[in-house]
Protein backbone atom coordinates (compact mmCIF):
# COMPACT_ATOMS: atom_id res chain seq x y z
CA UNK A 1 3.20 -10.26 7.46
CA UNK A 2 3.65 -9.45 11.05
CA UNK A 3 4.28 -5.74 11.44
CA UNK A 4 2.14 -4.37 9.34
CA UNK A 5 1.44 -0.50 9.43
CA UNK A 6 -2.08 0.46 8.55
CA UNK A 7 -0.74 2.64 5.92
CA UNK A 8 1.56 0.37 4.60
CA UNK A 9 -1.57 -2.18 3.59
CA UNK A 10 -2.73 -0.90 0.68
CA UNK A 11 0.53 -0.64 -0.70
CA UNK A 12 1.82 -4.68 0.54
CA UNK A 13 -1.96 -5.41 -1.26
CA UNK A 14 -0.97 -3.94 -4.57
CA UNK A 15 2.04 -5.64 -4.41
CA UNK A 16 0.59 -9.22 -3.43
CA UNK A 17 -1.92 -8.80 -6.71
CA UNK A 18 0.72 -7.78 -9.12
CA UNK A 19 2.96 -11.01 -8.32
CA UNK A 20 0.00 -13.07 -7.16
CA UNK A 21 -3.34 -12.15 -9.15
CA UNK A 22 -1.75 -11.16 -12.32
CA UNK A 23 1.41 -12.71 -13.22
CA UNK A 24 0.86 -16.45 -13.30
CA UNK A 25 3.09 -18.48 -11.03
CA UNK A 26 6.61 -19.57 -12.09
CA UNK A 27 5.84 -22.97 -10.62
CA UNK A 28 3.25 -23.54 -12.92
CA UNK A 29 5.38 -23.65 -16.26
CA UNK A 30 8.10 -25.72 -16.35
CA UNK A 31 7.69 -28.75 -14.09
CA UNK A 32 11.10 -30.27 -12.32
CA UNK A 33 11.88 -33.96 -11.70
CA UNK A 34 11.56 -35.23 -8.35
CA UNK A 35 14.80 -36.57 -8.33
CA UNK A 36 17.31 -35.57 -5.70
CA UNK A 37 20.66 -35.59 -7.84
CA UNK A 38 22.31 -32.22 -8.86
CA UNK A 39 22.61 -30.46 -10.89
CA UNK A 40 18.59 -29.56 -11.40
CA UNK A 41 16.86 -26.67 -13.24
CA UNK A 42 13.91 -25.13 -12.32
CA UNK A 43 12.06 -22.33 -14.46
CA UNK A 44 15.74 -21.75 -15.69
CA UNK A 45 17.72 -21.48 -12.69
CA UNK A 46 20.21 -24.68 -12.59
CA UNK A 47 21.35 -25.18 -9.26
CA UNK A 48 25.15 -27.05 -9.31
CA UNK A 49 24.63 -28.95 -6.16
CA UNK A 50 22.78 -29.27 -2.97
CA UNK A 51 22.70 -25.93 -1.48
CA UNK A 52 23.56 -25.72 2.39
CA UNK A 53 23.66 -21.75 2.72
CA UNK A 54 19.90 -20.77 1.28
CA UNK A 55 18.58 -17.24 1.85
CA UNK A 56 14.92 -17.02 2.09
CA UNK A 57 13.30 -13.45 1.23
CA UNK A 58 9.56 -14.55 1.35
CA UNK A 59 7.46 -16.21 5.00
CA UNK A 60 5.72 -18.64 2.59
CA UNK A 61 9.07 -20.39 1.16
CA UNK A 62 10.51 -19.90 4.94
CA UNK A 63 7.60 -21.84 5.91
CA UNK A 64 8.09 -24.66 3.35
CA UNK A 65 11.55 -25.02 3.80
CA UNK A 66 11.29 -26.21 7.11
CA UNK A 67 8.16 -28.34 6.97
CA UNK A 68 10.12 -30.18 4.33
CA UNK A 69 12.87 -30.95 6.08
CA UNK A 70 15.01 -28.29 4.87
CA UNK A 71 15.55 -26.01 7.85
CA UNK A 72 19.34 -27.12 8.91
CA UNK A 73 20.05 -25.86 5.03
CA UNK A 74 18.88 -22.31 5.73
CA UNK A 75 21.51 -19.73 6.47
CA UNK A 76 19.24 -16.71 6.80
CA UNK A 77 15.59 -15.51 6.33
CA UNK A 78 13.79 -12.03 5.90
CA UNK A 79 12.59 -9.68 8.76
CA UNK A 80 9.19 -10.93 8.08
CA UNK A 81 9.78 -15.06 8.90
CA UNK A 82 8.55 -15.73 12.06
CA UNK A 83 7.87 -19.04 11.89
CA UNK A 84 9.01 -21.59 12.79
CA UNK A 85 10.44 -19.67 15.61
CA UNK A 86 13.75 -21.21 15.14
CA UNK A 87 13.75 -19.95 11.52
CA UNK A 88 17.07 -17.47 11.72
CA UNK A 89 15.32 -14.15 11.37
CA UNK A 90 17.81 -11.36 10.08
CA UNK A 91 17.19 -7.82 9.00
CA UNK A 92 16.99 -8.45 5.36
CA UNK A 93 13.91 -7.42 3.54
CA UNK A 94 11.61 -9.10 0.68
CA UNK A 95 9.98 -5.99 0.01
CA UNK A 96 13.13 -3.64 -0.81
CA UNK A 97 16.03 -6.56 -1.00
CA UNK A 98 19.89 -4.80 -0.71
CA UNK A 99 21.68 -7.59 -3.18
CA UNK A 100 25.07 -6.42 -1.36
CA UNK A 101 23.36 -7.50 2.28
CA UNK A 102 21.94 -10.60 0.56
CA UNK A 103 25.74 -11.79 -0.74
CA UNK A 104 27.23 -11.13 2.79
CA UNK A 105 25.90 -14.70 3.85
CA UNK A 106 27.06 -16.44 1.06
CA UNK A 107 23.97 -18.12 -0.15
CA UNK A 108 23.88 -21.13 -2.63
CA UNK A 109 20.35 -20.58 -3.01
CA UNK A 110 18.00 -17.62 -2.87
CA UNK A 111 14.47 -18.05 -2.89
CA UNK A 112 11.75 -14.69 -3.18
CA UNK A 113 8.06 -14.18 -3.76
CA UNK A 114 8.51 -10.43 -4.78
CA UNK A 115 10.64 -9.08 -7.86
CA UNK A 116 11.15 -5.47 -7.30
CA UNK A 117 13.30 -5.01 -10.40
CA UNK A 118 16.14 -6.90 -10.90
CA UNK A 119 16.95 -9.02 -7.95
CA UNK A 120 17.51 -11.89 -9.81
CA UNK A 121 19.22 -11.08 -12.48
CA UNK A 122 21.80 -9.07 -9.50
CA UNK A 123 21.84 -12.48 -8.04
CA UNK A 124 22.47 -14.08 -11.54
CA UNK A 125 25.35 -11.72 -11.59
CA UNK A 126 27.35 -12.66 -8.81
CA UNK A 127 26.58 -16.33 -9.59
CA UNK A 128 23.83 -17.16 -7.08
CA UNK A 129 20.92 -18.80 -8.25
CA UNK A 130 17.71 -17.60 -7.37
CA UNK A 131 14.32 -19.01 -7.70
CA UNK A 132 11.05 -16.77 -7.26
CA UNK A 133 8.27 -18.12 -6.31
CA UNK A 134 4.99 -15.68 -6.83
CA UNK A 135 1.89 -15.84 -4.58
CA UNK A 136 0.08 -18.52 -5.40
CA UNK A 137 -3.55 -17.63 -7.09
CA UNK A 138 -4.68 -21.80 -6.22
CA UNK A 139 -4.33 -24.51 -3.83
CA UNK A 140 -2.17 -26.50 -6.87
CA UNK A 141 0.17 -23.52 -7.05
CA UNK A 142 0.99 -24.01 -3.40
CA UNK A 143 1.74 -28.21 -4.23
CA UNK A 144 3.54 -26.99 -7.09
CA UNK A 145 6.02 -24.46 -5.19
CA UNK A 146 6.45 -27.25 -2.28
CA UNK A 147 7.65 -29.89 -4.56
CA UNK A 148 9.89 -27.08 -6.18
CA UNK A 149 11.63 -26.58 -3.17
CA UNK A 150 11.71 -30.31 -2.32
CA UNK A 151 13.72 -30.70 -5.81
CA UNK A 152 15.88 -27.62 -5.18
CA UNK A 153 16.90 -28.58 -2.02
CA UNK A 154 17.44 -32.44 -2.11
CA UNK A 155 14.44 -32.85 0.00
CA UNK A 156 11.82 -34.15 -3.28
CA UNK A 157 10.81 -37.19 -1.08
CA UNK A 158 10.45 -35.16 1.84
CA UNK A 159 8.33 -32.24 -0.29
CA UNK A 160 5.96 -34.98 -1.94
CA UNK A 161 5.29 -36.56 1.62
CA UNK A 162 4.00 -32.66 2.49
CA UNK A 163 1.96 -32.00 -0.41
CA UNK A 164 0.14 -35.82 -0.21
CA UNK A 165 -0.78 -34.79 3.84
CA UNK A 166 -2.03 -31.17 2.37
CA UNK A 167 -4.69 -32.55 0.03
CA UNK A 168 -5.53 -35.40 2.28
CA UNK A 169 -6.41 -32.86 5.36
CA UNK A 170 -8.18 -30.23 2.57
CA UNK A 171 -10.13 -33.11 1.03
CA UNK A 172 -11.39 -34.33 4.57
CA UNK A 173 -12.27 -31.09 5.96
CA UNK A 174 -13.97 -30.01 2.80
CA UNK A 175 -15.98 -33.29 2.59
CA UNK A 176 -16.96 -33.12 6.45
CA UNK A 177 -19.32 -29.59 5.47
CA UNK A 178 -22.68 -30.45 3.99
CA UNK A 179 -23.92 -27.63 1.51
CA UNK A 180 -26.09 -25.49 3.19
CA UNK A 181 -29.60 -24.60 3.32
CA UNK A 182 -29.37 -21.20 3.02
CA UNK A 183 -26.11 -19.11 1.59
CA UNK A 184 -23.68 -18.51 4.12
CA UNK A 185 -22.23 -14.63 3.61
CA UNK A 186 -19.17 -13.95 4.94
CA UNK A 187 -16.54 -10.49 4.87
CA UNK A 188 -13.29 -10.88 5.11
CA UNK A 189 -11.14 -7.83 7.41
CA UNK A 190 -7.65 -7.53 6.09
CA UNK A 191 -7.70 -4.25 8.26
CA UNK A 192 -9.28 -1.67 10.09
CA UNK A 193 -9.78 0.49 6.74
CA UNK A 194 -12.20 -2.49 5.74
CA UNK A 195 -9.87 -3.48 2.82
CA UNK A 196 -11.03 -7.31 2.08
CA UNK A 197 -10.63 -9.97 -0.66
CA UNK A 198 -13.37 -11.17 -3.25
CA UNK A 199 -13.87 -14.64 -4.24
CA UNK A 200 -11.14 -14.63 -7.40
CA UNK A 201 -8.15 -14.13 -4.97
CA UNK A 202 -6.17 -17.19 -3.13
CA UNK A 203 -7.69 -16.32 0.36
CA UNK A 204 -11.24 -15.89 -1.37
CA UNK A 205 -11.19 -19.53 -2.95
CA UNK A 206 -10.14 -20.70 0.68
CA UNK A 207 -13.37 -20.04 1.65
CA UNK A 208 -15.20 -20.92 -1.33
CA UNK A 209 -14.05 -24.03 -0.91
CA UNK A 210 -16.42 -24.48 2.24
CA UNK A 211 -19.26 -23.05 0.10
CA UNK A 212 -19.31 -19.45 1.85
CA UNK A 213 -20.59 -16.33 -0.22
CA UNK A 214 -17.85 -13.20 -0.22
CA UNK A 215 -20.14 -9.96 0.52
CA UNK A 216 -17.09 -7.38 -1.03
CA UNK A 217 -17.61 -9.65 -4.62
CA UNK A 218 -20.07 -6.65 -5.59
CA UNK A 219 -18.24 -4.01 -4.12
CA UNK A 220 -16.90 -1.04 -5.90
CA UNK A 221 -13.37 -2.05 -7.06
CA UNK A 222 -13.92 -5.31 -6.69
CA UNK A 223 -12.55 -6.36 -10.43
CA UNK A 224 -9.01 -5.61 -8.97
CA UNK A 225 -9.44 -8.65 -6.06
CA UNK A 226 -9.11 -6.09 -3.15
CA UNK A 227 -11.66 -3.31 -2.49
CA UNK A 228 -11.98 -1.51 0.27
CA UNK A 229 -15.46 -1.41 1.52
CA UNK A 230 -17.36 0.75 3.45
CA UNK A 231 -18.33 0.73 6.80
CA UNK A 232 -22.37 1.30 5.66
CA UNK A 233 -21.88 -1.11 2.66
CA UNK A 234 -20.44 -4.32 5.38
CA UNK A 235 -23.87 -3.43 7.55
CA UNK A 236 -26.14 -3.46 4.86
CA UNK A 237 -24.48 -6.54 3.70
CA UNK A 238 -24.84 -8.30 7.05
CA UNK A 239 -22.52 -10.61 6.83
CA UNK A 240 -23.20 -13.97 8.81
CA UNK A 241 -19.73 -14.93 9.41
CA UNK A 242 -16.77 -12.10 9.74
CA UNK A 243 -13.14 -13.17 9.75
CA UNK A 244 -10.59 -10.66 10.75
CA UNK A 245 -6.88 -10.95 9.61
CA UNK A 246 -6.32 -8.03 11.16
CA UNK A 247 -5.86 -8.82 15.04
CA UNK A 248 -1.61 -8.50 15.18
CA UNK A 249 -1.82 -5.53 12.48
CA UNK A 250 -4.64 -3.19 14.25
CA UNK A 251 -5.54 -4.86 17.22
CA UNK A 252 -8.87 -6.32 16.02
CA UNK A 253 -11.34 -7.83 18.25
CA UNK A 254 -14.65 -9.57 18.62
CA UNK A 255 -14.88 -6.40 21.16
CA UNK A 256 -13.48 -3.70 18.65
CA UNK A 257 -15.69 -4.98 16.07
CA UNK A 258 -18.71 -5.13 18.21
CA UNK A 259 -18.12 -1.34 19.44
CA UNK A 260 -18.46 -0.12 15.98
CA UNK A 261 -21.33 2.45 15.18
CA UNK A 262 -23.68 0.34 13.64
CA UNK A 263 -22.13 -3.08 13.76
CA UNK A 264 -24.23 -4.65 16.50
CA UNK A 265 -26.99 -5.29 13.78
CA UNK A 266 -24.84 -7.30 11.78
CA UNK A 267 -26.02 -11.06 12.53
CA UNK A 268 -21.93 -11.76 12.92
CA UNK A 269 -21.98 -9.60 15.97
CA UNK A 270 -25.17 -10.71 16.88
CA UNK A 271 -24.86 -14.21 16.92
CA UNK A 272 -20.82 -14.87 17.92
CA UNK A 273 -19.73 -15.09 14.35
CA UNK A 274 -16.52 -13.27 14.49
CA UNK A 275 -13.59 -14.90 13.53
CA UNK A 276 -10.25 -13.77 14.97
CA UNK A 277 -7.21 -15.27 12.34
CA UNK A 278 -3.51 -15.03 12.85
CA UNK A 279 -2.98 -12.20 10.96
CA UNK A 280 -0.16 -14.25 9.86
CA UNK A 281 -1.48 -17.49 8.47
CA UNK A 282 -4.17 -15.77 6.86
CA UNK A 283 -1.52 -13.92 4.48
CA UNK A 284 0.96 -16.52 3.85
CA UNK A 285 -0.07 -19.87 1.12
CA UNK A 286 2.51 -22.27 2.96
CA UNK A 287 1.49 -25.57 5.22
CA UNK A 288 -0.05 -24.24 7.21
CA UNK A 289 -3.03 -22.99 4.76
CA UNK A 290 -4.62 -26.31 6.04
CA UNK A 291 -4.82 -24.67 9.60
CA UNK A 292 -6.60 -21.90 7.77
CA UNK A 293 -9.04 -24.03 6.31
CA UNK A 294 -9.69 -26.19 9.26
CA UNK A 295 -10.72 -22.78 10.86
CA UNK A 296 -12.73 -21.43 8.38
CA UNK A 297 -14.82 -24.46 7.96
CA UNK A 298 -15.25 -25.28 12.06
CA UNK A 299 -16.65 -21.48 11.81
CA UNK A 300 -19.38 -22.26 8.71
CA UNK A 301 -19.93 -25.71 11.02
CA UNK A 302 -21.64 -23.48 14.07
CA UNK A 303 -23.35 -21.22 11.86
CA UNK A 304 -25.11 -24.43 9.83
CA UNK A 305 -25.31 -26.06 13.24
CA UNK A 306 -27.06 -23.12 14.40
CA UNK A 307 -29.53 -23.25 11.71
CA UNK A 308 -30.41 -26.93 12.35
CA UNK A 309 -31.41 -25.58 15.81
């Protein structure tokens, strides 16, 4: 999500647990071949043949459709799919999709992440298949949706190739961090309101994964994945690692952070432990989730080299 209001957070958050947290996956169910040949069916959508006009409404499939070899096939892509940056952007939105704008490219294949009603059913309608694909609550969600794509596309081969790299690059950079000594605390900055992420959402495994400890898991309103702490609770908390995803949004800093009443005690601050993420990445369970991880973990790396010391 690039252009992200502060006001509009809360709201994109609720909407990213209700599809994400709550309603499991739709590429968890029904499991599709890997062969290329058409037609294929996938969680009930048959697609007649290989589509060549695709619409994507969501960055994460935008993202997977090229890294899987499947970017000459898409026509069009949401105003939120910035990468790659030869994706072709358009004006159409995933949040509050127009059906009638969607139709004007003449898409063989939509593909969304957010049902705001009835889009596909609309699509249905006018005969274009559409596949949603949720946000993924684990790592084998993400495989699942890749090779998905892969099947729907004609690109299987291409998909499975992706997916093998992905858990070859996780597996090595989770097996190059020895546990540490002491827990590692970390807080996680969605934005400048303090909203963060506890340890049952997508993000929050991420970092589990390198054996951190989430701070906001105790917080007030942590049962629904995303409280909003306060500023007093985060310095009481003192966090040893702080990762902000919130340096396109609200023009975060290791500076902004640093100037906050209070925040120079945290041991963070003190000891060059914030993080600044691409506000991007950090939101979005495509590819490039490895680039995540390998950031996250070279950032739990200092602080357990700094322990050593």
């Amino acid at each position: 999500m690039v252009h992200r209001s502060v006001g509009g957070i809360a709201a994109v958050l609720l909407l990213l647990a209700s599809c994400g947290e709550t309603a499991p996956p739709q590429s968890g169910g029904e499991q599709p071949s890997v062969s290329a040949s058409f037609p294929v069916t996938i969680d009930g959508v048959t697609i007649a043949q290989r589509p060549e006009r695709i619409v994507s409404l969501s960055p994460t499939a935008t993202e997977m459709l090229f890294a899987i070899g499947a970017g000459d096939q898409v026509e069009a892509v949401d105003d939120q799919s910035n990468y790659p940056s030869d994706a072709p952007a358009t004006d159409l939105s995933g949040f509050e999709p127009n059906v009638e704008a969607i139709a004007s490219y003449e898409p063989d294949l939509v593909v969304y992440s957010t049902e705001p009603g009835d889009l596909g059913a609309a699509l249905a309608g006018l005969g274009i298949p559409a596949l949603v694909q949720p946000a993924a609550t684990m790592l084998d969600d993400v495989y699942q949706q890749i090779d998905q794509l892969g099947v729907a596309t004609g690109n299987a081969s291409e998909a499975k190739d992706v997916v093998e790299r992905m858990r070859a690059e996780i597996d090595s950079i989770t097996g190059s961090i020895q546990p540490p000594s002491e827990p590692v605390t970390y807080y996680h900055e969605l934005d400048d309101t303090f909203y963060s992420v506890t340890s049952s959402t997508f993000i929050g495994q991420l970092y589990s994964l390198v054996g951190l400890r989430n701070i906001a898991d105790k917080a007030k309103g942590a049962g629904g994945g995303y409280p909003q702490l306060s500023a007093e609770y985060i310095v009481e908390a003192n966090p040893d690692l702080i990762f902000l995803a919130d340096t396109k949004c609200c023009g975060q800093s290791r500076q902004t952070v640093a100037k906050r009443p209070g925040w120079d005690r945290i041991a963070a601050v003190k000891n060059g432990g914030v993080i600044s993420l691409d506000d991007d990445i950090a939101s979005r369970w495509g590819p490039r989730v490895v680039e995540y991880l390998r950031q996250i973990a070279g950032a739990v790396a200092d602080v357990l080299e700094a322990q050593a010391a």
